[in-house]
C-alpha atoms as a PDB file:
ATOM      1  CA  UNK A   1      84.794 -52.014   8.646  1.00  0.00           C
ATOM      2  CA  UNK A   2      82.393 -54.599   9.784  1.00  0.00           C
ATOM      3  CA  UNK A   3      81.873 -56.242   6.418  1.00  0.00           C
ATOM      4  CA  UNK A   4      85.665 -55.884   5.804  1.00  0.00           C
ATOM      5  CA  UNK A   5      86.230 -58.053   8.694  1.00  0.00           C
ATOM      6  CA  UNK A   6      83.423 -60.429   7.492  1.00  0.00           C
ATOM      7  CA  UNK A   7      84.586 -60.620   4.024  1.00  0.00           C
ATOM      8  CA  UNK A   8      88.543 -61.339   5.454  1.00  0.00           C
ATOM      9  CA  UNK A   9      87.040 -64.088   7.721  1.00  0.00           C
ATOM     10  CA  UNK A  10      85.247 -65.396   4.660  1.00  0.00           C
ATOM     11  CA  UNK A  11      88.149 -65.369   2.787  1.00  0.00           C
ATOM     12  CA  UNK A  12      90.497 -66.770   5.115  1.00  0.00           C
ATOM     13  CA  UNK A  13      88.549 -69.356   6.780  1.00  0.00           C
ATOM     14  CA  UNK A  14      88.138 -71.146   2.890  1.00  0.00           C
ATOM     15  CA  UNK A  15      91.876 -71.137   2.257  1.00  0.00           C
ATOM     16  CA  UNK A  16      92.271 -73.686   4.465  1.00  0.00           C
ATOM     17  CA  UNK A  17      89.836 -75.961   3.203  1.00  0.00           C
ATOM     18  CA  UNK A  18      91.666 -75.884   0.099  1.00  0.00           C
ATOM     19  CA  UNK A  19      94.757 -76.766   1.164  1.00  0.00           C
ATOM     20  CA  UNK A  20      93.403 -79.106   2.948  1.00  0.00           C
ATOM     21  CA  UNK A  21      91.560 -80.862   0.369  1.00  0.00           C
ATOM     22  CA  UNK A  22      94.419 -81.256  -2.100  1.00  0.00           C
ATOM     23  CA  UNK A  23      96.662 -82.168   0.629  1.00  0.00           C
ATOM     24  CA  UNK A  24      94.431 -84.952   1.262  1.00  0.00           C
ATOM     25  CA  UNK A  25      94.684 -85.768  -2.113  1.00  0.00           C
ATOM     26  CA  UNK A  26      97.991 -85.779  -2.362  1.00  0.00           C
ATOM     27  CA  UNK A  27      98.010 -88.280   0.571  1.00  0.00           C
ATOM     28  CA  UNK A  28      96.030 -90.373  -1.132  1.00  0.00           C
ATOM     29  CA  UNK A  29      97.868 -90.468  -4.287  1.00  0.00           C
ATOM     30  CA  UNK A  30     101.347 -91.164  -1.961  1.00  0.00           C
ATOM     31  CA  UNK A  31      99.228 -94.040  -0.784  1.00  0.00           C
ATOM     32  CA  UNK A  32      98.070 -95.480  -3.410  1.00  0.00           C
ATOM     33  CA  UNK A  33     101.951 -95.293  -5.012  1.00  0.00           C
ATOM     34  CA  UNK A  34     103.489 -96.422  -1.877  1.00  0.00           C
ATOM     35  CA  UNK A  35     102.650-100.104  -2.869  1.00  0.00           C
ATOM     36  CA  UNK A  36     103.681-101.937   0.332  1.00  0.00           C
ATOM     37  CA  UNK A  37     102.907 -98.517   2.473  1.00  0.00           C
ATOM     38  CA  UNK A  38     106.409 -98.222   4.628  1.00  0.00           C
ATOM     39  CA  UNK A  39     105.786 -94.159   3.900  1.00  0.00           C
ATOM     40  CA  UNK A  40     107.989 -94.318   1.023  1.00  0.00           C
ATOM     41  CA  UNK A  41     107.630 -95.198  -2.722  1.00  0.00           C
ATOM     42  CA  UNK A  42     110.689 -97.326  -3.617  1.00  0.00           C
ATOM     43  CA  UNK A  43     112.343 -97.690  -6.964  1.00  0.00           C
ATOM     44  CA  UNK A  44     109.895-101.383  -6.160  1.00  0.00           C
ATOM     45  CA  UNK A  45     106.938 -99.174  -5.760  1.00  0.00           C
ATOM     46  CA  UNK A  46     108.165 -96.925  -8.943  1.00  0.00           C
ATOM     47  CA  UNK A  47     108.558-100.005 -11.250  1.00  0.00           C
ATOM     48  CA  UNK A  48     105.250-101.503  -9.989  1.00  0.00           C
ATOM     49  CA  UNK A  49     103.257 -98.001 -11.061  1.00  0.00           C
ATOM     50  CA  UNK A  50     105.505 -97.925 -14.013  1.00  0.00           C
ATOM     51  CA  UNK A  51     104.480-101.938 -15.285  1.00  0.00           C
ATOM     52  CA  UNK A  52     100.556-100.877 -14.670  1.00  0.00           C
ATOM     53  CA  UNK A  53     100.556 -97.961 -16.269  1.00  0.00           C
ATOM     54  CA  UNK A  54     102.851 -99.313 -19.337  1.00  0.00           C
ATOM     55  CA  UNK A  55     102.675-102.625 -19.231  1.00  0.00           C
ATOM     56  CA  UNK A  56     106.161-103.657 -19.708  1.00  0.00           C
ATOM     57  CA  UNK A  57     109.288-104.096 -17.485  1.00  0.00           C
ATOM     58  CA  UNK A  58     111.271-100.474 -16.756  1.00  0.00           C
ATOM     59  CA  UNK A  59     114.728-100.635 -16.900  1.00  0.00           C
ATOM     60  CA  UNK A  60     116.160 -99.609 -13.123  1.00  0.00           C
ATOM     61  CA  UNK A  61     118.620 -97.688 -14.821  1.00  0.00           C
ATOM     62  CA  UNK A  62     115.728 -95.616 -15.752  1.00  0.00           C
ATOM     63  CA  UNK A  63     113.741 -96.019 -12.286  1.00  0.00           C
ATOM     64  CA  UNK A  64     117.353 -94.780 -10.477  1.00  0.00           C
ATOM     65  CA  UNK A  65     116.871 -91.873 -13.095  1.00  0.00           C
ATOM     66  CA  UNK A  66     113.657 -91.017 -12.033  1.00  0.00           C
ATOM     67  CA  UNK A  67     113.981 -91.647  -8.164  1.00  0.00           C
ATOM     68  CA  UNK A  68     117.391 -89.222  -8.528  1.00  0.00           C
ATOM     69  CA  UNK A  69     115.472 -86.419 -10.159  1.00  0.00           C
ATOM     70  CA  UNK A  70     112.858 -86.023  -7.024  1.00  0.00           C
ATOM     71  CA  UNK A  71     114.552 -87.580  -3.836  1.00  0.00           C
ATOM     72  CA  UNK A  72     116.085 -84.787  -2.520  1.00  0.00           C
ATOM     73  CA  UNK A  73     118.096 -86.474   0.282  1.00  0.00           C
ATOM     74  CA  UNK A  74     119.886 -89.016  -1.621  1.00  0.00           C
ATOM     75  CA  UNK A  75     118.554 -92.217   0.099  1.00  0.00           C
ATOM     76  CA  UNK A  76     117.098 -93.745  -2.828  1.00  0.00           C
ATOM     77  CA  UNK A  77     113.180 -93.351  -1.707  1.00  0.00           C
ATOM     78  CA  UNK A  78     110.668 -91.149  -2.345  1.00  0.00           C
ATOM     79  CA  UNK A  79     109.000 -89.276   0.566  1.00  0.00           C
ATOM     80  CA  UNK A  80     105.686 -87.550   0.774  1.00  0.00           C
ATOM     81  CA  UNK A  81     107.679 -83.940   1.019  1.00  0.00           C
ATOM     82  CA  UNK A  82     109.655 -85.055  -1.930  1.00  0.00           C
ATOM     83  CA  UNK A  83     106.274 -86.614  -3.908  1.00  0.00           C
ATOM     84  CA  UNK A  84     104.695 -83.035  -2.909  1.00  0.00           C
ATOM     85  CA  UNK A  85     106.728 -81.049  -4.717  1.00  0.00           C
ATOM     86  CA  UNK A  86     107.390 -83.296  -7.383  1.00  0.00           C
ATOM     87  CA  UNK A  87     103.502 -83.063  -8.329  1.00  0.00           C
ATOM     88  CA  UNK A  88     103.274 -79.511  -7.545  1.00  0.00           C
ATOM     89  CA  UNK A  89     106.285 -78.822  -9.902  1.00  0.00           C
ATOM     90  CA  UNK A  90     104.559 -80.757 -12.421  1.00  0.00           C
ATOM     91  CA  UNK A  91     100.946 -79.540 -11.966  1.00  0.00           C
ATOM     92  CA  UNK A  92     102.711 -75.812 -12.630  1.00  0.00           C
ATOM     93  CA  UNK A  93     104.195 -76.504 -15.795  1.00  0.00           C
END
């Protein structure tokens, strides 16, 4: 029972870390997307990521699009809770 206990403590005392670590990633991924950091990536924040990582102009008709599809409170931003799941969604296929 003794090396039951140890192996649970083990066990359970890593989990943390984990979640810990790729929250803190997550963070810093928000961050670095939240372009003027108000805690929020804007459809401004969205198009900015978008022009870097395509280099051309994104219609806002398509940044609305993709803003609509993961802000799940209908204000027109991206929070971290929203960004979370978004990722998570897409890191599960």
């Amino acid at each position: 029972q003794q090396a039951r206990a140890s192996g649970w403590s083990i066990l359970t005392a890593e989990r943390p870390k984990r979640r810990t670590n790729a929250s803190d990633g997550l963070s810093k991924l928000f961050s670095a997307w939240d372009g003027d950091g108000d805690g929020a990536i804007s459809r401004a924040d969205l198009a900015r990521l978008l022009r870097f990582v395509t280099n051309t102009e994104v219609a806002n008709k398509i940044l609305d699009g993709l803003i609509s599809v993961v802000d799940s409170d209908g204000d027109g931003l991206i929070d971290f809770p929203d960004f979370a799941r978004w990722i998570r969604r897409g890191a599960q296929g």
